[in-house]
C-alpha atoms as a PDB file:
ATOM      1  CA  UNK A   1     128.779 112.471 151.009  1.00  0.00           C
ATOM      2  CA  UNK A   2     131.074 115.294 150.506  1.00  0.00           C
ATOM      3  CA  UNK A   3     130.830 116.983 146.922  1.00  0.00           C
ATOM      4  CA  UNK A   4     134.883 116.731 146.359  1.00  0.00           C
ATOM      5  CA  UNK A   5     134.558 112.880 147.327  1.00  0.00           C
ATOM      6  CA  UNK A   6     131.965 112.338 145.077  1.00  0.00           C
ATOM      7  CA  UNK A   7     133.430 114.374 142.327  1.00  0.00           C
ATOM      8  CA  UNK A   8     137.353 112.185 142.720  1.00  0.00           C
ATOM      9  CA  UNK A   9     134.603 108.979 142.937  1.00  0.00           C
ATOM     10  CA  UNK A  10     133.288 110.017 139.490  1.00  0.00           C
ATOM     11  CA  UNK A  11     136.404 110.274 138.199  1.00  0.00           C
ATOM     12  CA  UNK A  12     137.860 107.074 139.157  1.00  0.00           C
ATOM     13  CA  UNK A  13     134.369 105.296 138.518  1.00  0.00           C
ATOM     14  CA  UNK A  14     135.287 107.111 134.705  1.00  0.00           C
ATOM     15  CA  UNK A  15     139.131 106.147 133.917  1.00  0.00           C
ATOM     16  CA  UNK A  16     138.310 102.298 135.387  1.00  0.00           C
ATOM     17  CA  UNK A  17     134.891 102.214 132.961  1.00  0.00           C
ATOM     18  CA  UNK A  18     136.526 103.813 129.718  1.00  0.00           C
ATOM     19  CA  UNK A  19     140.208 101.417 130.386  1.00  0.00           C
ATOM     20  CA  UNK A  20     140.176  98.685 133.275  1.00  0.00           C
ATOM     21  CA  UNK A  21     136.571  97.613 132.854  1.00  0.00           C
ATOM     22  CA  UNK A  22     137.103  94.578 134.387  1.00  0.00           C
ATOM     23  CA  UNK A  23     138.384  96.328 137.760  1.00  0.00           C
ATOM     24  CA  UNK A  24     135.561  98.697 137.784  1.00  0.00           C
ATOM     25  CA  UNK A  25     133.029  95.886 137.699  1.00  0.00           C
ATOM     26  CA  UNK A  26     134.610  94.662 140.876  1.00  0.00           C
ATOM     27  CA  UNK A  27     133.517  97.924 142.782  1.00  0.00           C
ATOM     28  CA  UNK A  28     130.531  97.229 145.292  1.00  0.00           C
ATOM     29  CA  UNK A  29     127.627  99.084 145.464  1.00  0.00           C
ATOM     30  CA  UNK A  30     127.260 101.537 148.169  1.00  0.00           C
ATOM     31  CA  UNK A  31     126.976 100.807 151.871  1.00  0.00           C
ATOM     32  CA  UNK A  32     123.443 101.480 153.413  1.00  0.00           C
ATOM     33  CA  UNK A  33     123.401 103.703 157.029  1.00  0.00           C
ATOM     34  CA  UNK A  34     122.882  99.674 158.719  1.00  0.00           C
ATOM     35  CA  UNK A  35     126.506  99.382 157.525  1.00  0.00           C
ATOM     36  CA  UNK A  36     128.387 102.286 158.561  1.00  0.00           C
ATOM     37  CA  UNK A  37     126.806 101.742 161.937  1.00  0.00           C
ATOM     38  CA  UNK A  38     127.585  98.260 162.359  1.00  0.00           C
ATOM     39  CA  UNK A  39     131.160  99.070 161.208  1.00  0.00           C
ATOM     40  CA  UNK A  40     131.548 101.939 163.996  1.00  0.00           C
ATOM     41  CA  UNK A  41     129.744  99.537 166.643  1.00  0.00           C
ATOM     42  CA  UNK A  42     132.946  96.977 165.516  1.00  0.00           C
ATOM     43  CA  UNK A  43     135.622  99.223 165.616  1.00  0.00           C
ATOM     44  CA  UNK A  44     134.493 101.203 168.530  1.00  0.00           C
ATOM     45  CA  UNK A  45     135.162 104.572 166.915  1.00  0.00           C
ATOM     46  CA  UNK A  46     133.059 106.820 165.041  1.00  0.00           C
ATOM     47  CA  UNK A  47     134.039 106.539 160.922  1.00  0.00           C
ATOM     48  CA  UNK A  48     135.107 110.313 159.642  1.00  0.00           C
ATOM     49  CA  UNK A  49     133.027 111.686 157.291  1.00  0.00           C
ATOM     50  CA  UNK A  50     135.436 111.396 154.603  1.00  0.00           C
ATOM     51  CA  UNK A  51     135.503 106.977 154.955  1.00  0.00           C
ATOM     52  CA  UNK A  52     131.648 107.342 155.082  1.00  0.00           C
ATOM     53  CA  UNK A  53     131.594 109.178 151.862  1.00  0.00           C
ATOM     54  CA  UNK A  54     133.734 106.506 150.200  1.00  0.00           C
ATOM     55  CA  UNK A  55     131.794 103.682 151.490  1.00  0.00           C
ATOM     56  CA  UNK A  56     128.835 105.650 150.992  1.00  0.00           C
ATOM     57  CA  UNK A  57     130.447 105.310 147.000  1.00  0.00           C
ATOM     58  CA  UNK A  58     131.508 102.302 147.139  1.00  0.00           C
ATOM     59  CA  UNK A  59     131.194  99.569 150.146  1.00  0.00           C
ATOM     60  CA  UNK A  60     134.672  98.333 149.279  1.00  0.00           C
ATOM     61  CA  UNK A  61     135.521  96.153 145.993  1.00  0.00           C
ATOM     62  CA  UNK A  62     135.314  92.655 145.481  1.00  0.00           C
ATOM     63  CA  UNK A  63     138.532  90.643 145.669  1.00  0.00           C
ATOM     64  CA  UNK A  64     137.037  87.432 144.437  1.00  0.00           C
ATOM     65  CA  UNK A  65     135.782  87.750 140.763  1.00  0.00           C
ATOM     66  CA  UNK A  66     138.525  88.397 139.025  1.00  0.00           C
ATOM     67  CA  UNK A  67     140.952  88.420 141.580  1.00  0.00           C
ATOM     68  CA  UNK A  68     142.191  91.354 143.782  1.00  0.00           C
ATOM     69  CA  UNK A  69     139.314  93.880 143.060  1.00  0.00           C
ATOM     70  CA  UNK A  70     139.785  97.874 142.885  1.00  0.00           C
ATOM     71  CA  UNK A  71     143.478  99.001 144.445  1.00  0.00           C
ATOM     72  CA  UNK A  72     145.233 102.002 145.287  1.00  0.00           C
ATOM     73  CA  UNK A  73     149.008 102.589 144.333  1.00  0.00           C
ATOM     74  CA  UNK A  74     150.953 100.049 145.709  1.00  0.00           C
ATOM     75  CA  UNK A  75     147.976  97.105 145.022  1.00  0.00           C
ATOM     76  CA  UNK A  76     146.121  97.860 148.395  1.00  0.00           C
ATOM     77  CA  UNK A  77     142.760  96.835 147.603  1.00  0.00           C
ATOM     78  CA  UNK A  78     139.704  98.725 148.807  1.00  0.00           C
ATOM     79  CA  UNK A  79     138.242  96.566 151.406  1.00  0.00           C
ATOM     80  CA  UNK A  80     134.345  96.698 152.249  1.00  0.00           C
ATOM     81  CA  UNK A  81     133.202  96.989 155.697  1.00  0.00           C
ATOM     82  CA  UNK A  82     133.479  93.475 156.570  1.00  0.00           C
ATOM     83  CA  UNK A  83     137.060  93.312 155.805  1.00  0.00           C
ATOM     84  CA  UNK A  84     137.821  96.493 157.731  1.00  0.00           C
ATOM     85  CA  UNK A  85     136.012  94.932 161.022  1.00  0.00           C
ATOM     86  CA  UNK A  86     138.158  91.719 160.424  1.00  0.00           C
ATOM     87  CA  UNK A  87     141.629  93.189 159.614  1.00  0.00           C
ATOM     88  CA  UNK A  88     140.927  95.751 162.447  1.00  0.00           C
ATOM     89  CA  UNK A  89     140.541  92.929 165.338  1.00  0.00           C
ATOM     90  CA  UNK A  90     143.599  91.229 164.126  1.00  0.00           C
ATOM     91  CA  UNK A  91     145.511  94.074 164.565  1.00  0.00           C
ATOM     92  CA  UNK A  92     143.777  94.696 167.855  1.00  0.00           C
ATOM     93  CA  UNK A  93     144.715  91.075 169.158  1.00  0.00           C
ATOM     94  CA  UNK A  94     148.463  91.675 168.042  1.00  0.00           C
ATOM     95  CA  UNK A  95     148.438  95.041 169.744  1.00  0.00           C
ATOM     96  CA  UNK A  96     146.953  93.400 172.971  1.00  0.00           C
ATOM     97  CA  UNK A  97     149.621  91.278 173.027  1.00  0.00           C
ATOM     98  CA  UNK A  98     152.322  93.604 172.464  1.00  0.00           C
ATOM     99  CA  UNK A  99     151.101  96.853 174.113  1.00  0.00           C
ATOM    100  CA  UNK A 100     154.448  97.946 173.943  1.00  0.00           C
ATOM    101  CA  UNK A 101     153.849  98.860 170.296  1.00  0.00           C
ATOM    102  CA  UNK A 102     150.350 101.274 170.588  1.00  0.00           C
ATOM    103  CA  UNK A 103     151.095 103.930 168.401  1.00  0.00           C
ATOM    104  CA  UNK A 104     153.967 102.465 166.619  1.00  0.00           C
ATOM    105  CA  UNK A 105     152.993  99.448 164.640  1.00  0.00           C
ATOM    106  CA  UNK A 106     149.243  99.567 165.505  1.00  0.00           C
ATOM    107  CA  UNK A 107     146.464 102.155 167.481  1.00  0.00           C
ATOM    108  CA  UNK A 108     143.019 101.600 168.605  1.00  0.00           C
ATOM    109  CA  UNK A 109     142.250 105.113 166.343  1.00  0.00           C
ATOM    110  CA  UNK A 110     143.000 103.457 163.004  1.00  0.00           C
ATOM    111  CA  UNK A 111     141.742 102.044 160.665  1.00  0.00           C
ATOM    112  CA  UNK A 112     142.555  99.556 158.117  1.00  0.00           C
ATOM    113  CA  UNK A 113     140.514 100.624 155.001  1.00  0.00           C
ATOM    114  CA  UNK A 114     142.950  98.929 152.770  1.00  0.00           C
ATOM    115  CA  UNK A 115     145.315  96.150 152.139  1.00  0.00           C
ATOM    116  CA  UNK A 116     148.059  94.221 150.006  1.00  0.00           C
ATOM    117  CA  UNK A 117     146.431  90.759 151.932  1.00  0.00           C
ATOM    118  CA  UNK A 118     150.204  90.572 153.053  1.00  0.00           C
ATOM    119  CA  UNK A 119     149.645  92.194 156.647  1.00  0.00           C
ATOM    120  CA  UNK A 120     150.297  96.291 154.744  1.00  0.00           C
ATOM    121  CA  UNK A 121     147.804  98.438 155.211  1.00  0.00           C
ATOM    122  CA  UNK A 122     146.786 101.692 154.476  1.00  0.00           C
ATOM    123  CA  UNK A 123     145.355 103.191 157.301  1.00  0.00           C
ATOM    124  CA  UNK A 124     143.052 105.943 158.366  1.00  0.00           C
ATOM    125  CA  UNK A 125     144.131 107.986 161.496  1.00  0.00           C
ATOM    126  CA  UNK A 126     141.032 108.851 163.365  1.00  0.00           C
ATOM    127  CA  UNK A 127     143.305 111.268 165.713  1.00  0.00           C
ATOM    128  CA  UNK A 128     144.641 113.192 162.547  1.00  0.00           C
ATOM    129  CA  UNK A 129     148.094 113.486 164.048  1.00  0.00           C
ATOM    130  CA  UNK A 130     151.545 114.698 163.015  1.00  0.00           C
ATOM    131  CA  UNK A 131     153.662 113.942 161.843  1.00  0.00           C
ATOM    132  CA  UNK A 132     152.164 111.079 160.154  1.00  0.00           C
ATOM    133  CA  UNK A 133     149.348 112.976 158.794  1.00  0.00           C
ATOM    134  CA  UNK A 134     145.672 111.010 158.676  1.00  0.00           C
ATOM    135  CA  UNK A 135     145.780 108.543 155.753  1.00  0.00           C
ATOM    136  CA  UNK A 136     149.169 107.005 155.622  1.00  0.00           C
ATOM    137  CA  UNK A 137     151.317 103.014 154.494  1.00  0.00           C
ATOM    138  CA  UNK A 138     151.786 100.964 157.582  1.00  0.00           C
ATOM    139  CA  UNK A 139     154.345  98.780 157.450  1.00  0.00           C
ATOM    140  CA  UNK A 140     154.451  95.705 159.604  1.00  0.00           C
ATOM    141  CA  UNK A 141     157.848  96.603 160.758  1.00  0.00           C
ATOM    142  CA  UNK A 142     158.286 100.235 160.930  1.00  0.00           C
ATOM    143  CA  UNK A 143     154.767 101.475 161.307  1.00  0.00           C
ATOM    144  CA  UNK A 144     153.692 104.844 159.334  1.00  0.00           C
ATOM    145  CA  UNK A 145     155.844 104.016 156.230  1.00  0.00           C
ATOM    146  CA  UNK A 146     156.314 105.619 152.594  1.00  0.00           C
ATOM    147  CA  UNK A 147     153.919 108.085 152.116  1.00  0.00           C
ATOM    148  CA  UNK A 148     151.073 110.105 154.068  1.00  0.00           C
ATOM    149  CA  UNK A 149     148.347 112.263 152.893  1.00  0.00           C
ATOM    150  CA  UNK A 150     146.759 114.534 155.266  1.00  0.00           C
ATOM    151  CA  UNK A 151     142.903 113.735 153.966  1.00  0.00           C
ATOM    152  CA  UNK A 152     141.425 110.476 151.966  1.00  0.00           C
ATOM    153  CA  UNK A 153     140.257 113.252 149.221  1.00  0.00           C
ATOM    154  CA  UNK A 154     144.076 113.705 148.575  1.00  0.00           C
ATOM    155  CA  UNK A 155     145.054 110.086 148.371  1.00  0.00           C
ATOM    156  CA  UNK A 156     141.964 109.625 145.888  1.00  0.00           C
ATOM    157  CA  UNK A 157     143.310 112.939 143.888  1.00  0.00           C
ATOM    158  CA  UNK A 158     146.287 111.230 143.458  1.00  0.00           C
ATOM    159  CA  UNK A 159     145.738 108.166 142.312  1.00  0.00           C
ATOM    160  CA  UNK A 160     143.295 109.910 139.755  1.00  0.00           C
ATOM    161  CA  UNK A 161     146.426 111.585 139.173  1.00  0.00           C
ATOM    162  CA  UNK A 162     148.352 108.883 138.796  1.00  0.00           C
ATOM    163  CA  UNK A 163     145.738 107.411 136.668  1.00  0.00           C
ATOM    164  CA  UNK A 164     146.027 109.804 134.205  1.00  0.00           C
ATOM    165  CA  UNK A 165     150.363 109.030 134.225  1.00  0.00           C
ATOM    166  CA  UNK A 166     150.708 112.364 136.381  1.00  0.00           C
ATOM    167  CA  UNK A 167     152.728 112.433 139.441  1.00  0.00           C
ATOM    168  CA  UNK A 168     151.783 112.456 142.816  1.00  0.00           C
ATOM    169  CA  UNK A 169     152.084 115.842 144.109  1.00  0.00           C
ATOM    170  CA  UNK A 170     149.847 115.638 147.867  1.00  0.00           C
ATOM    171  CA  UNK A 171     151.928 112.848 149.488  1.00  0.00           C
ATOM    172  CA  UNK A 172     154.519 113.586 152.249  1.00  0.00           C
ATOM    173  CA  UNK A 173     157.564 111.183 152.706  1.00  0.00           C
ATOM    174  CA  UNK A 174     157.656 108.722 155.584  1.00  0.00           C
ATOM    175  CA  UNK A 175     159.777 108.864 157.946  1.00  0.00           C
ATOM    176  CA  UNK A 176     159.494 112.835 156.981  1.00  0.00           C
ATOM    177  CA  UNK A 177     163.747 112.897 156.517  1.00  0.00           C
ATOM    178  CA  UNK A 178     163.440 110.116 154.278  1.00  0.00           C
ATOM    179  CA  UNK A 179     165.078 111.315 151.324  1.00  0.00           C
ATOM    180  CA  UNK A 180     162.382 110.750 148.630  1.00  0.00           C
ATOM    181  CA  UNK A 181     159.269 109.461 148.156  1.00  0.00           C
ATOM    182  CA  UNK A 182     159.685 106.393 146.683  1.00  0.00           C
ATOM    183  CA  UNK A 183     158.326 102.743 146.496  1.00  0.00           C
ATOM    184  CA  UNK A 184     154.529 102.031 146.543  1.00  0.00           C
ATOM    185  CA  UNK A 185     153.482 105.823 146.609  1.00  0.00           C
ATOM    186  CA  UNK A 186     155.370 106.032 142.794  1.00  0.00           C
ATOM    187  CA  UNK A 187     154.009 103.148 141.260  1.00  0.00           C
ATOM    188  CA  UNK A 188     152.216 103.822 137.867  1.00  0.00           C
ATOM    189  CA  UNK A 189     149.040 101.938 136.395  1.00  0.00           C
ATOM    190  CA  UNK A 190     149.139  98.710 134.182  1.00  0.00           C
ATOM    191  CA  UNK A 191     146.052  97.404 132.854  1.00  0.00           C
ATOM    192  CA  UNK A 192     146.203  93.701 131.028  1.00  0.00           C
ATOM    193  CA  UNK A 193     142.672  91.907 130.104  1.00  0.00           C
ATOM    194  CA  UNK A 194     140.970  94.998 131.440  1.00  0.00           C
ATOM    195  CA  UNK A 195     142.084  94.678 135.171  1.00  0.00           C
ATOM    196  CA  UNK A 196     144.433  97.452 136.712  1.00  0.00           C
ATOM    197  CA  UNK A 197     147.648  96.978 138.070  1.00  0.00           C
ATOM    198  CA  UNK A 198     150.668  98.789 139.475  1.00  0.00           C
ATOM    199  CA  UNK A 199     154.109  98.898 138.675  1.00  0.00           C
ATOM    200  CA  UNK A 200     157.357 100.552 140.216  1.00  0.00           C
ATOM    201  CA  UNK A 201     158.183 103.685 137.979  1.00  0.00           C
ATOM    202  CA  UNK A 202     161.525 102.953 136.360  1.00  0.00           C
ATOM    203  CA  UNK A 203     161.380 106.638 135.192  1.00  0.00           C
END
């Protein structure tokens, strides 16, 4: 695991203990080597170090005991390695449908580390490529969407960020002449009966 993974991990794991304890008891415990292997041997591609440190963390949350476990801005819930493998093929069997769309709406190089359970994902680029940068919103419709970061460390800085009612300052706009950053990527945390939430910033 990197050290600046582990350090953002901490301080998530912190914030959700101290106010959303309910969220934080839905994180899993890590994912053993076994795992991450079976994962890659799923998806066909080799994880980046940066989605083995998370899962090495944290082998997704659980989205049954008190609903929709841990989430990023936007509610996409951290899925576990299961759920990756499962939205992945899905996305494969559209794509091998519609191979008219590779690189557009879906790619073999991503991966779907988290989801809204309404077909959005947040996706990891394997290929790091511009201009959508590596971790970015896909939208069913129009693809890389919203916001991009250009490492998972960033898109965990900011939501710590954002957890501590600070703006995100690492995300890029999607399309890039889009002319601000707006919808999920500026959504700011709720928590009711001890379980986070997000909510558009009427600020």
């Amino acid at each position: 695991m990197t050290a600046r993974t582990g350090e953002l991990w901490r301080g998530l794991e912190e914030w959700l203990r101290a106010n959303a304890p309910r969220t934080f008891a839905t994180l899993n415990p890590a994912a053993d080597a076994s795992t991450v292997a079976w994962l890659e041997s799923q998806l066909g591609l080799e994880l980046p170090a940066e989605l083995v440190a998370c899962l090495g963390r944290h082998n997704g949350a659980d989205n049954t005991a008190v609903g929709p476990g841990f989430s990023f801005m936007g509610g996409f819930h951290l899925r576990d390695a299961a759920g990756i493998a499962a939205d992945a093929a899905v996305c494969l069997t559209v794509l091998r449908r519609a191979p008219e769309t590779r690189g557009r709406i879906w790619h073999e190089a991503w991966i779907p580390f988290a989801t809204d359970f309404g077909g959005y994902f947040l996706v990891y680029d394997t290929r790091r490529r511009r201009p959508f940068g590596t971790v970015f919103y896909r939208d069913m419709v129009e693809g890389p969407w919203c916001a991009s970061w250009d490492s998972m460390e960033n898109l965990l800085a900011d939501t710590l960020d954002a957890l501590g009612q600070k703006r995100v300052s690492r995300a890029t706009r999607l399309p890039r002449d889009y002319p601000f950053l707006g919808g999920w990527a500026t959504e700011r945390p709720t928590v009711h009966d001890g379980v986070l939430a997000w909510t558009p910033d009427r600020s």
